[in-house]
C-alpha atoms as a PDB file:
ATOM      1  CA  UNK A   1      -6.400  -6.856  16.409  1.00  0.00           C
ATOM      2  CA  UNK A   2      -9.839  -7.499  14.893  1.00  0.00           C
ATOM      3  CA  UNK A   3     -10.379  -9.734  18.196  1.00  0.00           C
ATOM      4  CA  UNK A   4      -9.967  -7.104  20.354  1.00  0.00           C
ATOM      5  CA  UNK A   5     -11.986  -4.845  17.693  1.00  0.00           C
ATOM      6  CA  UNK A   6     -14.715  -7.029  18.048  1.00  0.00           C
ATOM      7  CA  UNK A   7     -14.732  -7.564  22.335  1.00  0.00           C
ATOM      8  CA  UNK A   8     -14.374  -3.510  22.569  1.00  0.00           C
ATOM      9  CA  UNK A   9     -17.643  -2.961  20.652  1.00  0.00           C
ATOM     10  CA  UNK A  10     -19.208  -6.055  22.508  1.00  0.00           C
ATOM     11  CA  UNK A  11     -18.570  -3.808  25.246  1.00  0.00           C
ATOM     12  CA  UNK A  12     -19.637  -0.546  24.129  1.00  0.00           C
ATOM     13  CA  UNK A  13     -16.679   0.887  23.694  1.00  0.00           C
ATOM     14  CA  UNK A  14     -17.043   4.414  21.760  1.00  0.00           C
ATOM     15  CA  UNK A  15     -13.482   5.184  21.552  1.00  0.00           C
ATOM     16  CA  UNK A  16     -10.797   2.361  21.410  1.00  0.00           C
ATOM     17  CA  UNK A  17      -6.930   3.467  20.425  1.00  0.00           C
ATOM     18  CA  UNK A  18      -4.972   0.440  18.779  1.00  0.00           C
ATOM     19  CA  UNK A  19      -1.343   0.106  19.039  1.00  0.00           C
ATOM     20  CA  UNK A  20       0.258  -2.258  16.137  1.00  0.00           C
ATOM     21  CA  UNK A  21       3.737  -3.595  15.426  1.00  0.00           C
ATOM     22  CA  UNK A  22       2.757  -4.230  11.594  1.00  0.00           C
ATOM     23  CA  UNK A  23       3.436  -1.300   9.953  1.00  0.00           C
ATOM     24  CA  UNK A  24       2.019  -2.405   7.040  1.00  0.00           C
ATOM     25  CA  UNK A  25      -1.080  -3.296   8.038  1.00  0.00           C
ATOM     26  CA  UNK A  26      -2.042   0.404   9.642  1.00  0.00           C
ATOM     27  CA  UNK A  27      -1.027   1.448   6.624  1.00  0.00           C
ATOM     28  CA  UNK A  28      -3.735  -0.505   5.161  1.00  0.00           C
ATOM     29  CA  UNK A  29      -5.783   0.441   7.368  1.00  0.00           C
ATOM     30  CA  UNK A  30      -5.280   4.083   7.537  1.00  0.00           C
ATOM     31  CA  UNK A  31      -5.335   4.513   3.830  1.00  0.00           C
ATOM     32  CA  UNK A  32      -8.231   2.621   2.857  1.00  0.00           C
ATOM     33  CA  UNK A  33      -6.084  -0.167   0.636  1.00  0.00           C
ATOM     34  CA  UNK A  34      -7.617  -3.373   0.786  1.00  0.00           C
ATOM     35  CA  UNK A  35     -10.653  -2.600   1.699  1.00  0.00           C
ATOM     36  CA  UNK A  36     -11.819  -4.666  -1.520  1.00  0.00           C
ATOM     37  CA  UNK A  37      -9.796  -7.197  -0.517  1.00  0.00           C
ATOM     38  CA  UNK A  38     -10.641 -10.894  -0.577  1.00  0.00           C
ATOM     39  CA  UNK A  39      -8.735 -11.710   2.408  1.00  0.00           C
ATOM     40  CA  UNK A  40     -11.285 -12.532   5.049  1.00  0.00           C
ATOM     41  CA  UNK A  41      -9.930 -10.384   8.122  1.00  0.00           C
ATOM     42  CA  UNK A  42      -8.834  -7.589   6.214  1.00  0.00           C
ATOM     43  CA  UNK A  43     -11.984  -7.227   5.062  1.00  0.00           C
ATOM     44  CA  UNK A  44     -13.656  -7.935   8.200  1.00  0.00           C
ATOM     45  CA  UNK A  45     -11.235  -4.863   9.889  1.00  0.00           C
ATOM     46  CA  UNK A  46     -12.199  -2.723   7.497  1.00  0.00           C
ATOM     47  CA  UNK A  47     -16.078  -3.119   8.538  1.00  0.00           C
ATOM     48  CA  UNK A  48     -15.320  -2.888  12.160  1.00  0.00           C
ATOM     49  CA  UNK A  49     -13.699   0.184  11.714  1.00  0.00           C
ATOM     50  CA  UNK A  50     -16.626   1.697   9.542  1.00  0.00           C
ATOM     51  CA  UNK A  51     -18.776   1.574  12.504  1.00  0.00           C
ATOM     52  CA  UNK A  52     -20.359   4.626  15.086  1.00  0.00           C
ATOM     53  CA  UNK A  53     -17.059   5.206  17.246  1.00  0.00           C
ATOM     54  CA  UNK A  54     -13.598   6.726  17.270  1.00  0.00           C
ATOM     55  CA  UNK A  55     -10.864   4.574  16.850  1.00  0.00           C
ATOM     56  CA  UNK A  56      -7.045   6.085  16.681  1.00  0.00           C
ATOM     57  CA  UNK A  57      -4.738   3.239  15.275  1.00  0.00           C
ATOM     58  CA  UNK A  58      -1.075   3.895  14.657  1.00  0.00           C
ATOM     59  CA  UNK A  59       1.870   1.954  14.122  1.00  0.00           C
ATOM     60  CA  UNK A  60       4.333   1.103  17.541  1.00  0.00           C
ATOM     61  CA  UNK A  61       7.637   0.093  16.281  1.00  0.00           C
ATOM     62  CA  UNK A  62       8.789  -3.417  17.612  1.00  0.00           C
ATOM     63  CA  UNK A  63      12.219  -1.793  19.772  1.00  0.00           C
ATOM     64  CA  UNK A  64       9.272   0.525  21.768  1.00  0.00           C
ATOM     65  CA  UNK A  65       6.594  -2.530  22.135  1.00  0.00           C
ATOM     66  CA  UNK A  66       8.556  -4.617  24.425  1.00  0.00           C
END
């Protein structure tokens, strides 16, 4: 995710919609938890999504993302 993240601002994306299979982790990201965290990419998603665009992320469970 924070790959892509990264290529679709390279690119000047303004409005990029993620689709993830880790439910967890848009939770995460959604709700702000681990935003302080020491792990490196969480972290580093957390900035990316802080930046000037629109970004819609929401969870895709793993029967639908085949």
């Amino acid at each position: 995710m924070l790959e892509g993240l990264f290529l679709a601002w390279d690119k000047g994306f303004q409005k990029v919609e993620v689709e993830c299979k880790n439910a967890l982790l848009v939770e995460l990201l959604l709700f702000g938890g681990g935003a302080s965290s020491s792990l490196v990419e969480l972290h580093l998603l957390h900035q990316a999504l802080r930046r000037k665009w629109e970004i819609r992320i929401r969870h895709i469970p793993r029967t639908l993302n085949g």
